[in-house]
C-alpha atoms as a PDB file:
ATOM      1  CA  UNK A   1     -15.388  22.103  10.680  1.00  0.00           C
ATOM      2  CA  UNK A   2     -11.832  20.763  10.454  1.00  0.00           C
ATOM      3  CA  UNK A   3     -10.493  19.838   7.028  1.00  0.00           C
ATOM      4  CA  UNK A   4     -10.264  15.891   6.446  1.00  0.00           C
ATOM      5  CA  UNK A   5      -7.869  14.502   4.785  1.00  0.00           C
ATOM      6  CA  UNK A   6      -7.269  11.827   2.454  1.00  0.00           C
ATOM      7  CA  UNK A   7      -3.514  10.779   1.950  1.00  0.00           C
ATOM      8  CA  UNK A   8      -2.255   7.882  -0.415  1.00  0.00           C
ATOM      9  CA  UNK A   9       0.400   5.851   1.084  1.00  0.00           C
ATOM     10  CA  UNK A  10       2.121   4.247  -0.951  1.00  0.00           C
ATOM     11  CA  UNK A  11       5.928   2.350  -1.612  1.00  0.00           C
ATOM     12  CA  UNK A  12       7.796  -0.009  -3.250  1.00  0.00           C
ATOM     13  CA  UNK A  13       7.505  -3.741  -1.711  1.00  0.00           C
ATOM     14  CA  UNK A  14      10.534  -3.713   1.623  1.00  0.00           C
ATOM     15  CA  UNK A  15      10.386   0.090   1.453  1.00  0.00           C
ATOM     16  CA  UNK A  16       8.643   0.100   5.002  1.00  0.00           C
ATOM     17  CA  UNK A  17       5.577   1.466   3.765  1.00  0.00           C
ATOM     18  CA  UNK A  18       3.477  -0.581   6.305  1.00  0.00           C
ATOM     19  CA  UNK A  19       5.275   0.473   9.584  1.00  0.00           C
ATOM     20  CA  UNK A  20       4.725   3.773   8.377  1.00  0.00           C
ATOM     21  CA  UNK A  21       0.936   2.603   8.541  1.00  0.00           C
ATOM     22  CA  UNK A  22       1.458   1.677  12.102  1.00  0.00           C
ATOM     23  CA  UNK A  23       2.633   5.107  13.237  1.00  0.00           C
ATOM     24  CA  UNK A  24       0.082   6.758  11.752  1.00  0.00           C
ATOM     25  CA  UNK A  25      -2.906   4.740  12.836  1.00  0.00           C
ATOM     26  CA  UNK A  26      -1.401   4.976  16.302  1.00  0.00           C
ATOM     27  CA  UNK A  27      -1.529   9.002  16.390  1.00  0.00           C
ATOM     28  CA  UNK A  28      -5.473   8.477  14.621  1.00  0.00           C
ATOM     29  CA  UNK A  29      -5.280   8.036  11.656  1.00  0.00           C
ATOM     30  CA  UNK A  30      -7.769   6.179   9.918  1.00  0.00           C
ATOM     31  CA  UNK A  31      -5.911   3.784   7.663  1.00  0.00           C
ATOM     32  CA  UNK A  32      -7.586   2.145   4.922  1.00  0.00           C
ATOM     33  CA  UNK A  33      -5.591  -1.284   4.101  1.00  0.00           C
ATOM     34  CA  UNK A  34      -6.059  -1.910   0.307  1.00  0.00           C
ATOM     35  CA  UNK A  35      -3.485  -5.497   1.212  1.00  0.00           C
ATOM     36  CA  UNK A  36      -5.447  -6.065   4.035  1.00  0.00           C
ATOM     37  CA  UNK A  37      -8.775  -5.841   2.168  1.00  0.00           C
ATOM     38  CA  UNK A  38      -7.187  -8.078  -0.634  1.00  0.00           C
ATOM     39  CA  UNK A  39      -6.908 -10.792   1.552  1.00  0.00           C
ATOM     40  CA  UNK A  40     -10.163 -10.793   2.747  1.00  0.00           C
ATOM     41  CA  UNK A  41     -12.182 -11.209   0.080  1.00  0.00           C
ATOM     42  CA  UNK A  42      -9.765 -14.024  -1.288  1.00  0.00           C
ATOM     43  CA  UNK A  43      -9.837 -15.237   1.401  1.00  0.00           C
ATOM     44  CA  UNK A  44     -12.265 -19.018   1.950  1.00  0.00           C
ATOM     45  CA  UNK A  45     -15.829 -17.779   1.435  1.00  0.00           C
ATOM     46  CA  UNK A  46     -14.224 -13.752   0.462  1.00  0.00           C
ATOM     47  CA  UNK A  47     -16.660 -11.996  -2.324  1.00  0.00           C
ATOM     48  CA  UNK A  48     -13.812 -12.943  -5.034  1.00  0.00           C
ATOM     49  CA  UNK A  49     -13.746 -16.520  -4.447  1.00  0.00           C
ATOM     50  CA  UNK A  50     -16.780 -17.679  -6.928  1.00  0.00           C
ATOM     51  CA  UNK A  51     -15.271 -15.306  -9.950  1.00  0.00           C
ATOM     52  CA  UNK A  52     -11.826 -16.238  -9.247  1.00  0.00           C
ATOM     53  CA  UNK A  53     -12.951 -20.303  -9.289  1.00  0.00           C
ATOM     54  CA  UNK A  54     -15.057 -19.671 -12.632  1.00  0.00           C
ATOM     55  CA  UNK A  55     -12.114 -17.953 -14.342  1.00  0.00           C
ATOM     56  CA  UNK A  56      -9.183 -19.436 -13.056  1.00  0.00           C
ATOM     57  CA  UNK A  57     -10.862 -23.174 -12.059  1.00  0.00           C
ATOM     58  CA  UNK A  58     -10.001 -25.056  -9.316  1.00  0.00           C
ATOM     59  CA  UNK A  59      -6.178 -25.153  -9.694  1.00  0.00           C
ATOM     60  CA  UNK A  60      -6.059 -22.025  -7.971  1.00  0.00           C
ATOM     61  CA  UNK A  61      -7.910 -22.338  -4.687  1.00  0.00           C
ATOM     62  CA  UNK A  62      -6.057 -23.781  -2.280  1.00  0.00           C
ATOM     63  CA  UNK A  63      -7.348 -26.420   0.454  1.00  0.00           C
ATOM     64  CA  UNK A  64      -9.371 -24.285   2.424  1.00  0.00           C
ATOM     65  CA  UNK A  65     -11.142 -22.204  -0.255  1.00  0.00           C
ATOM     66  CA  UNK A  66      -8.606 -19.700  -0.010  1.00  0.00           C
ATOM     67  CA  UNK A  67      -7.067 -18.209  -3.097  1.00  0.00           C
ATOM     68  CA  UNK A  68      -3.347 -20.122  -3.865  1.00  0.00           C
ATOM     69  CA  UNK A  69      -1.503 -16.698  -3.068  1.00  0.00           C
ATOM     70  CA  UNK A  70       1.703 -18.443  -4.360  1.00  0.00           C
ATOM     71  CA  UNK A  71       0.403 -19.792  -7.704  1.00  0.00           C
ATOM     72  CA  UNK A  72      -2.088 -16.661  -8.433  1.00  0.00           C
ATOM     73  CA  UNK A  73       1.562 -14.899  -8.166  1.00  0.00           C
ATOM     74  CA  UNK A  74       3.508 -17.132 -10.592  1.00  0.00           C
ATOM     75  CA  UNK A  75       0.949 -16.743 -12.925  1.00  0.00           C
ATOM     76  CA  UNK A  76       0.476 -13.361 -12.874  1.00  0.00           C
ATOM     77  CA  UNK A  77       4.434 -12.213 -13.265  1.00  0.00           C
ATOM     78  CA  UNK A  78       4.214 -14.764 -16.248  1.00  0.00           C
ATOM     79  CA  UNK A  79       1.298 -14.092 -17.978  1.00  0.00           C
ATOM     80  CA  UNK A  80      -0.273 -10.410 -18.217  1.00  0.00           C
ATOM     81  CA  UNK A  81      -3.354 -11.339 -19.621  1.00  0.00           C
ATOM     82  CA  UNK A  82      -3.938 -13.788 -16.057  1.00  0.00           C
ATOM     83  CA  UNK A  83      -3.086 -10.365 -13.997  1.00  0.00           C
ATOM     84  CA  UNK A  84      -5.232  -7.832 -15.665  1.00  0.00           C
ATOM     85  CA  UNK A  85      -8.150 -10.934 -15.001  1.00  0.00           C
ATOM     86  CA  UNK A  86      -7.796 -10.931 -11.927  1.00  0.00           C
ATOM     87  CA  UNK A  87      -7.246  -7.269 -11.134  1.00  0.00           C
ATOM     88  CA  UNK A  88     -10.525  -6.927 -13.097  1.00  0.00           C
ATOM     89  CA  UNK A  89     -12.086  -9.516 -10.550  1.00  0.00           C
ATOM     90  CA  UNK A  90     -10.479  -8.207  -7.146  1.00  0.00           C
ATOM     91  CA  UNK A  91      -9.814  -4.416  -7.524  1.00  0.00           C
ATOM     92  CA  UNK A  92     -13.403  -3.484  -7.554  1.00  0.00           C
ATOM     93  CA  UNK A  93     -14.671  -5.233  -4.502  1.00  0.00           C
ATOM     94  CA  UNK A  94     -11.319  -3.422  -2.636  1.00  0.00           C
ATOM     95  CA  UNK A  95     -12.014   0.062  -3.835  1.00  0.00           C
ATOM     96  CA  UNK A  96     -16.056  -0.635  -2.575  1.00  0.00           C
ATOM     97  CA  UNK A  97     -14.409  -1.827   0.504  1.00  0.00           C
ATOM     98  CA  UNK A  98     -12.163   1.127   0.710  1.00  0.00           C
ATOM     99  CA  UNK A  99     -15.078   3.575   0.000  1.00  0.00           C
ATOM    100  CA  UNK A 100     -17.085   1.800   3.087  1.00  0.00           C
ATOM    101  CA  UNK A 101     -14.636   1.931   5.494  1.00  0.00           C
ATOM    102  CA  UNK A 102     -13.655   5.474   4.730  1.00  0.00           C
ATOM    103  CA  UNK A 103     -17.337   6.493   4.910  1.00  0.00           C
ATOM    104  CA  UNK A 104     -17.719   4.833   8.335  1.00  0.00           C
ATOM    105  CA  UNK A 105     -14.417   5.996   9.489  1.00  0.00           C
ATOM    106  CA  UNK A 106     -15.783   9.449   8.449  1.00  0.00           C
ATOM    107  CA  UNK A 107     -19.317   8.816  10.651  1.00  0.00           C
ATOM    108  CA  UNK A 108     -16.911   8.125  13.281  1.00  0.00           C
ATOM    109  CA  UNK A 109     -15.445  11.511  13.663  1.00  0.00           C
ATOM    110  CA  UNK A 110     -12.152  10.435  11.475  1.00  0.00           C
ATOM    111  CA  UNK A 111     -10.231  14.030  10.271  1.00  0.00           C
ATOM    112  CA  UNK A 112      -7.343  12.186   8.622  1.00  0.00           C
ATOM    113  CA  UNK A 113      -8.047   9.045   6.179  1.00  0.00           C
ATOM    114  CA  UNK A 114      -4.925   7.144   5.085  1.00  0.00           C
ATOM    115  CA  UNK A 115      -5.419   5.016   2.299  1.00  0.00           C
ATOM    116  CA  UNK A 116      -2.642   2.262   1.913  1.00  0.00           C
ATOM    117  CA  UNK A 117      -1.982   1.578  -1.540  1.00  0.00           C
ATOM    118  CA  UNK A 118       0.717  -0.567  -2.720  1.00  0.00           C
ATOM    119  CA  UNK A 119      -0.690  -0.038  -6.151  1.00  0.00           C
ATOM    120  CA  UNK A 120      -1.003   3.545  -6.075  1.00  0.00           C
ATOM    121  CA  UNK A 121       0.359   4.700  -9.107  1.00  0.00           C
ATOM    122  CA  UNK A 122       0.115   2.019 -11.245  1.00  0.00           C
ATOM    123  CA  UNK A 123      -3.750   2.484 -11.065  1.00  0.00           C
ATOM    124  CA  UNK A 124      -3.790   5.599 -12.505  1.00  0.00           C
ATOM    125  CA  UNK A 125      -7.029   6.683 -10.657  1.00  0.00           C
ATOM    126  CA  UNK A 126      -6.035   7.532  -6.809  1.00  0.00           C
ATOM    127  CA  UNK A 127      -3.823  10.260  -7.551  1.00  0.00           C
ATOM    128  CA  UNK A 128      -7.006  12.589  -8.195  1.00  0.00           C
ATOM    129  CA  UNK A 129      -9.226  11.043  -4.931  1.00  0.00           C
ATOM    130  CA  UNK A 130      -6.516  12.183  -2.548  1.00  0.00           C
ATOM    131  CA  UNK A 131      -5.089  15.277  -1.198  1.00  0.00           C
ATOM    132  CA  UNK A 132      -1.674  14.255  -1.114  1.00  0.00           C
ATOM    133  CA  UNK A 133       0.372  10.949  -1.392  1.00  0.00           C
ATOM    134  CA  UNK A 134       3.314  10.223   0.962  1.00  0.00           C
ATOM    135  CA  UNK A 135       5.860   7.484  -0.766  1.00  0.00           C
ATOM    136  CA  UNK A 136       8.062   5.876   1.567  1.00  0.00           C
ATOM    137  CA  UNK A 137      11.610   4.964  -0.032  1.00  0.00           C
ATOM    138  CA  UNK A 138      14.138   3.055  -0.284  1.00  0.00           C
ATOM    139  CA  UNK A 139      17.172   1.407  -2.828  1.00  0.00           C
ATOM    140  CA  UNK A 140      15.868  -1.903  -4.707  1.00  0.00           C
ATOM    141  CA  UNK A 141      19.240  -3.171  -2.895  1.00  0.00           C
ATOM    142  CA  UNK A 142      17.276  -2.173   0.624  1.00  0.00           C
ATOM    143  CA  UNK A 143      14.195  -3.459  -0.589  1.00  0.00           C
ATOM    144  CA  UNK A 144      15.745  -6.895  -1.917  1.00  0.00           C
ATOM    145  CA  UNK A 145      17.398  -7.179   1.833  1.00  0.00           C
ATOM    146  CA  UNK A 146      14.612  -6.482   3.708  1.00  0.00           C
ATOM    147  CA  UNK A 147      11.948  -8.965   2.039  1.00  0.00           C
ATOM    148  CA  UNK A 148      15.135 -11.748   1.729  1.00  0.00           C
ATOM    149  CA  UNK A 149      14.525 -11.188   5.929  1.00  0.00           C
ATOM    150  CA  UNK A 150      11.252 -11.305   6.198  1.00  0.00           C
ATOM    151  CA  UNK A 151       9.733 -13.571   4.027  1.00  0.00           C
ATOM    152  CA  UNK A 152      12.465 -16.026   2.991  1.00  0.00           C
ATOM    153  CA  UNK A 153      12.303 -15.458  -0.505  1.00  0.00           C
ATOM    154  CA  UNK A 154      14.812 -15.869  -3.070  1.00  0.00           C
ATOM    155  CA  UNK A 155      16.323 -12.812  -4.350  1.00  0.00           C
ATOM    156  CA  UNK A 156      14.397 -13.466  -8.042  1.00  0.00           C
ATOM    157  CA  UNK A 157      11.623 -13.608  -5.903  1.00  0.00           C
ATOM    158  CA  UNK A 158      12.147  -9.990  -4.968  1.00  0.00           C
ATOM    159  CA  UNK A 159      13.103  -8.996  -7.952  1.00  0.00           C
ATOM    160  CA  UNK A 160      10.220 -10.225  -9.999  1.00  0.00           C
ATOM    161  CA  UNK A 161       8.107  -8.345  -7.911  1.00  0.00           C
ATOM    162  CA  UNK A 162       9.875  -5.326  -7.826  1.00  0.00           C
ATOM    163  CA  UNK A 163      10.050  -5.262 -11.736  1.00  0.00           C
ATOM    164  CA  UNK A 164       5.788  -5.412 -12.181  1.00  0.00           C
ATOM    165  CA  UNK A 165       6.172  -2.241  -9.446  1.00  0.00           C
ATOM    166  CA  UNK A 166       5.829   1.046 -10.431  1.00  0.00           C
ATOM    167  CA  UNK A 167      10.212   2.558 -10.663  1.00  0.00           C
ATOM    168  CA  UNK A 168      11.191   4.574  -7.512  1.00  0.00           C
ATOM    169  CA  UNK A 169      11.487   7.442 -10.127  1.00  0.00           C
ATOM    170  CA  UNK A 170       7.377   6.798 -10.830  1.00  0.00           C
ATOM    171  CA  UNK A 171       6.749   6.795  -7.074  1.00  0.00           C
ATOM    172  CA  UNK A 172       8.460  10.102  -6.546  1.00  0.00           C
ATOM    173  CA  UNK A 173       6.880  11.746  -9.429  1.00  0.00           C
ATOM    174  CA  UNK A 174       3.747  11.028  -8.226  1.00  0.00           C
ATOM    175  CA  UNK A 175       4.462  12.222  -4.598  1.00  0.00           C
ATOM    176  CA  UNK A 176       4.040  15.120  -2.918  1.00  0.00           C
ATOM    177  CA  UNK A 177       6.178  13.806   0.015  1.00  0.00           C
ATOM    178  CA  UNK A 178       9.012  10.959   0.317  1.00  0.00           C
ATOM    179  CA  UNK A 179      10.621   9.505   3.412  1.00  0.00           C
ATOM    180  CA  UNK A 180      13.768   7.846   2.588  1.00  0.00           C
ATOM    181  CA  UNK A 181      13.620   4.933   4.756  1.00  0.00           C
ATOM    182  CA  UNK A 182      17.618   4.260   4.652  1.00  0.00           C
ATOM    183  CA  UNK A 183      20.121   3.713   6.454  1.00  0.00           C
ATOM    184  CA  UNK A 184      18.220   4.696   9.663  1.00  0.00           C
ATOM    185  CA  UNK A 185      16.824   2.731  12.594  1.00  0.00           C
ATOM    186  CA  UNK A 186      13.280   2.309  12.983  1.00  0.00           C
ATOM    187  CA  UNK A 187      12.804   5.272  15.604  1.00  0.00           C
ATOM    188  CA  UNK A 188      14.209   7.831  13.415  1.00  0.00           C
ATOM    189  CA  UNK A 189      11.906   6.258  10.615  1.00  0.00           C
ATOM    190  CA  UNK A 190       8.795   6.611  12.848  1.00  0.00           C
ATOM    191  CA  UNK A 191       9.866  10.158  14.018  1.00  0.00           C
ATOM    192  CA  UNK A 192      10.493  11.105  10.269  1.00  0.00           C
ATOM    193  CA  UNK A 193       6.671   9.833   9.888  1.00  0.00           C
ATOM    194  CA  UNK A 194       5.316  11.624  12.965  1.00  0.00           C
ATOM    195  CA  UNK A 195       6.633  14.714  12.083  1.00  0.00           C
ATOM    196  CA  UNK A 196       4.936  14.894   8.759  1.00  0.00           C
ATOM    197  CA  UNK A 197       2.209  13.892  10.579  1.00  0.00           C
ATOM    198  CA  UNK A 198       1.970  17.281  12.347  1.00  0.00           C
ATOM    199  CA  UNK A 199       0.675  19.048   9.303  1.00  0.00           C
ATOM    200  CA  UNK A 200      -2.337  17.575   8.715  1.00  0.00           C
ATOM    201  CA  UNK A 201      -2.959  17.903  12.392  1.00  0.00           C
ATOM    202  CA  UNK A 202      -2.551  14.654  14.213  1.00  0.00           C
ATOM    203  CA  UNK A 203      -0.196  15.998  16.542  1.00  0.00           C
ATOM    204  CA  UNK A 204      -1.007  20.120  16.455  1.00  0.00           C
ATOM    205  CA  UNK A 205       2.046  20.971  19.304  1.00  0.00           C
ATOM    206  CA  UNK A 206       4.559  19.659  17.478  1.00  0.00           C
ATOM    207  CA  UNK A 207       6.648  22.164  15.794  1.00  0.00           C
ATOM    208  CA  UNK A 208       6.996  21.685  12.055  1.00  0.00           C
ATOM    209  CA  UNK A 209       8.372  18.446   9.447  1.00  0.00           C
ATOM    210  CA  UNK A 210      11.837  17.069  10.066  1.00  0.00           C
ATOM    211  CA  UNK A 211      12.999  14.793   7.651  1.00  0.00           C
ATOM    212  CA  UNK A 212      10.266  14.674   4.911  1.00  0.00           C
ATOM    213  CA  UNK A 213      11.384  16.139   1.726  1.00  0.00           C
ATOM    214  CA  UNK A 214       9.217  16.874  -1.390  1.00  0.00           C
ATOM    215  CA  UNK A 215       9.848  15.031  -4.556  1.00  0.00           C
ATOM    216  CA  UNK A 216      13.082  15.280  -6.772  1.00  0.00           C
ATOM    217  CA  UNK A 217      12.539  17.357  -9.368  1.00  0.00           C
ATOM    218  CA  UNK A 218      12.190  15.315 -12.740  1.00  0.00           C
END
């Protein structure tokens, strides 16, 4: 039987850690969104709605019983207490998530899980359920650019999040491969993320790993 494997994906907020996603669920990858996930059970009538009401109260479910992404954010850059609540409430009905989906991806014939996790190495834990973990790269100055672009925000916006993030320096510690997504277009990015993609056999022909280096030394 083929080996599976099970790689962390992981990078800074801007870094371009979700296109990365893209490439490899388009060469088969099964890619397990821990974001994506997020937002569905906060989402109106999501498993972390009822907890999230009783701690929080009302003040922080928006409308149409969705969690107030915006406020829930504000609160938890000000107030560490509110963040490690609502970690407590939300992380464990992701990682059961997570663990279904990869199970069924498995069932499905899967030989490459990809588990997308912004929060990688601040957890502490998914370093030891994965065979490797890719960080995608980039300068805070790249980062701070990129999110200004696409999602309007201010730059203390940015940088508040960026700040509650594990450093770059953390990141690449924790890797066992980095792409530095900078100062290239997006097909060298993708090819950069293709090629690595060859040794863990989504793409057996091609010839070996351009562009992905292993961590700085420390």
């Amino acid at each position: 039987m083929d080996k599976v494997w099970r790689i962390g994906l992981t990078g800074g907020i801007g870094s371009g850690k979700s296109t990365a996603a893209k490439v490899l669920a388009g060469l088969g990858a099964a890619v397990l969104d821990a974001d994506a996930i997020a937002r569905s059970v906060t989402a109106p009538g999501g498993l972390a709605i009822a907890p999230l009401r009783a701690h929080f109260g009302d003040a922080l479910i928006d409308a149409q019983g969705a969690l107030d992404r915006p406020k829930m954010r504000q609160i938890a850059f000000a107030d560490a207490s509110a963040k490690q609540h609502l970690e407590a409430i939300v992380h464990p009905l992701v990682k059961q998530a997570i663990d279904q989906q990869a199970q069924a991806a498995l069932e499905a014939g899967a030989r490459v899980l990809v588990f997308d996790i912004p929060l990688l190495v601040e957890s502490g834990r998914w370093r030891s359920q994965v065979d490797g973990v890719l960080v995608i790269d980039c300068s805070t100055e790249t980062q701070v650019a990129r999110v200004q672009a696409r999602n309007g925000w201010t730059r203390e916006q940015v940088m508040a999040v960026i700040h509650v993030q594990a450093s770059r320096a953390q990141r690449q510690a924790a890797a066992d491969w980095v792409i530095l997504n900078e100062d290239i277009g997006i097909s060298i990015f993708e090819d950069k993320v293709t090629q690595l993609a060859h040794l863990w056999g989504l793409d057996a022909a091609a010839p070996g790993v351009l562009g992905a280096t292993p961590p700085p030394a420390a």
